[in-house]
C-alpha atoms as a PDB file:
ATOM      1  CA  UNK A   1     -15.905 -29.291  58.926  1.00  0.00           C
ATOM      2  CA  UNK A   2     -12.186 -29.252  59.522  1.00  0.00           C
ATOM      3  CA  UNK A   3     -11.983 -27.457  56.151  1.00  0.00           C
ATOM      4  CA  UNK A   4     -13.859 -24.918  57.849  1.00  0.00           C
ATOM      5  CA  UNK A   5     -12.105 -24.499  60.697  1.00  0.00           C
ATOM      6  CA  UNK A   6      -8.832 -24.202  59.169  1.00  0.00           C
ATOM      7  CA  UNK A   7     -10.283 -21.613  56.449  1.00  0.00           C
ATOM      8  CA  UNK A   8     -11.787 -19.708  59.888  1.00  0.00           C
ATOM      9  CA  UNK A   9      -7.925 -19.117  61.192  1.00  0.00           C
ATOM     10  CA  UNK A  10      -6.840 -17.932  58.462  1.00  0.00           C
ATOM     11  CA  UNK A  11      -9.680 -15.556  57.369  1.00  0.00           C
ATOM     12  CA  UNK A  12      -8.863 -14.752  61.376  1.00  0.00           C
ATOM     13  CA  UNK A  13      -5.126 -14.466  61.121  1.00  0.00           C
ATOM     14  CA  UNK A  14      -4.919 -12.325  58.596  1.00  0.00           C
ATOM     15  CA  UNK A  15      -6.774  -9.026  60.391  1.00  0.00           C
ATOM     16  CA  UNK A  16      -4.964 -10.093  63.270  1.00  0.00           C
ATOM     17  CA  UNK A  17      -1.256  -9.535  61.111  1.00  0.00           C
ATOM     18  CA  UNK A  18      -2.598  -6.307  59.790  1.00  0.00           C
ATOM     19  CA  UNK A  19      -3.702  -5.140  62.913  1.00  0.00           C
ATOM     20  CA  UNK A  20      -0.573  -5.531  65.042  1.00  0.00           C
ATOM     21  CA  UNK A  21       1.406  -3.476  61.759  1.00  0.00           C
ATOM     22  CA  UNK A  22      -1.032  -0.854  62.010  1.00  0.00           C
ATOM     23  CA  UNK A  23      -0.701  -0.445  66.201  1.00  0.00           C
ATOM     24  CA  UNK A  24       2.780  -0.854  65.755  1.00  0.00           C
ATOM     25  CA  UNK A  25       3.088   2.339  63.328  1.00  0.00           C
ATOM     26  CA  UNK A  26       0.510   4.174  65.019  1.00  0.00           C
ATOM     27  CA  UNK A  27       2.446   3.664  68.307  1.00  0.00           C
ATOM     28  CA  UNK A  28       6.036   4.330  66.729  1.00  0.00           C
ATOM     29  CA  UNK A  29       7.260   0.982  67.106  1.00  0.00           C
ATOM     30  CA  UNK A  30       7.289   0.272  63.695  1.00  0.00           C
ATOM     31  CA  UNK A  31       8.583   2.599  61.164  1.00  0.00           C
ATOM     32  CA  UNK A  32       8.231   1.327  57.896  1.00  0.00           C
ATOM     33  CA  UNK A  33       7.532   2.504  55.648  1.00  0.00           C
ATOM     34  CA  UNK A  34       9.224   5.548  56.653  1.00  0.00           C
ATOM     35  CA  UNK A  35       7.097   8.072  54.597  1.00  0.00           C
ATOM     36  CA  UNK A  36       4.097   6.295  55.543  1.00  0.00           C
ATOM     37  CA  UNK A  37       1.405   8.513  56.950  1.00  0.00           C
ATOM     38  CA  UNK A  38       0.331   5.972  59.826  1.00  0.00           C
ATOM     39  CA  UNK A  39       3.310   6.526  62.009  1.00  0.00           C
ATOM     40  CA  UNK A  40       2.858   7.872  65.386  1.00  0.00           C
ATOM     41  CA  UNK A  41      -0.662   8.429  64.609  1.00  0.00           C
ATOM     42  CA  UNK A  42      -2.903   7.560  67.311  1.00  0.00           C
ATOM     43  CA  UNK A  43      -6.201   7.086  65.665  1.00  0.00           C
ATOM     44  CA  UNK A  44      -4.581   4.019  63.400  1.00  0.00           C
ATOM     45  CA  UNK A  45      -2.877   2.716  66.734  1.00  0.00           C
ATOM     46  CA  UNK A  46      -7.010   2.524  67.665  1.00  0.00           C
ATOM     47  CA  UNK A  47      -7.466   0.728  64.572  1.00  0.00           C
ATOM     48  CA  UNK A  48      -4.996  -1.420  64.586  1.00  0.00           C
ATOM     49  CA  UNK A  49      -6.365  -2.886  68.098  1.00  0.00           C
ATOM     50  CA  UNK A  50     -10.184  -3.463  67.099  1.00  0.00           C
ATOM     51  CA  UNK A  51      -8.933  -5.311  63.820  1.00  0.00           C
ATOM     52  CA  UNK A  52      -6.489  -7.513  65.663  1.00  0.00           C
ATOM     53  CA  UNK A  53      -9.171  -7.798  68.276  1.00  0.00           C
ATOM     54  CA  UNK A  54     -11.637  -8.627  65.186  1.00  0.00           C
ATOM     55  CA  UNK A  55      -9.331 -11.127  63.573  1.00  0.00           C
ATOM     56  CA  UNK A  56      -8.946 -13.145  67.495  1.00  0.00           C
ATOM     57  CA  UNK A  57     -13.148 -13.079  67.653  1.00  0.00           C
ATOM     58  CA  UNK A  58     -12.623 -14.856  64.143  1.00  0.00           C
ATOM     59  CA  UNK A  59     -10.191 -17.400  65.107  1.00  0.00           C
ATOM     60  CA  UNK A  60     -11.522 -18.262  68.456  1.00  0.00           C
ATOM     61  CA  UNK A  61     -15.247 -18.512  67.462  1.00  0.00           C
ATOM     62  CA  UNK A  62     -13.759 -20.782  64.579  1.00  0.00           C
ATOM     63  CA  UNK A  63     -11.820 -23.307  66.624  1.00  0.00           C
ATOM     64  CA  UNK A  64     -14.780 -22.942  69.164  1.00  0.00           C
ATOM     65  CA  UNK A  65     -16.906 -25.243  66.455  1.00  0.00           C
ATOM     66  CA  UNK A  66     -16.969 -28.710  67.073  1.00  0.00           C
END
């Protein structure tokens, strides 16, 4: 079961990572790559937020397990 848990965070982790790049360049705060076409775009800012927020449900409901 530990096995488990420890392949839960980082199935979790992962969306979490990619989330927080994408709000970052859909907020600005990030600008690389510079001719990406995420930056300053609101709509991947959104994204970015629900997949981190996907990738936490992951990781909490995986070190929930006992």
């Amino acid at each position: 079961m530990r096995f488990l848990r420890i392949v839960g965070v980082i199935i979790g982790a992962l969306p979490i990572a990619v989330g927080l790049l994408w709000l970052g360049q859909g907020t600005g705060l990030i600008l690389w790559p510079a001719d990406s076409f995420m930056l300053a775009d609101r709509t991947w800012a959104r994204n970015g937020l629900l997949l981190a927020a996907v990738g936490a449900i992951i990781v909490w409901l995986s070190l929930r397990q006992r």
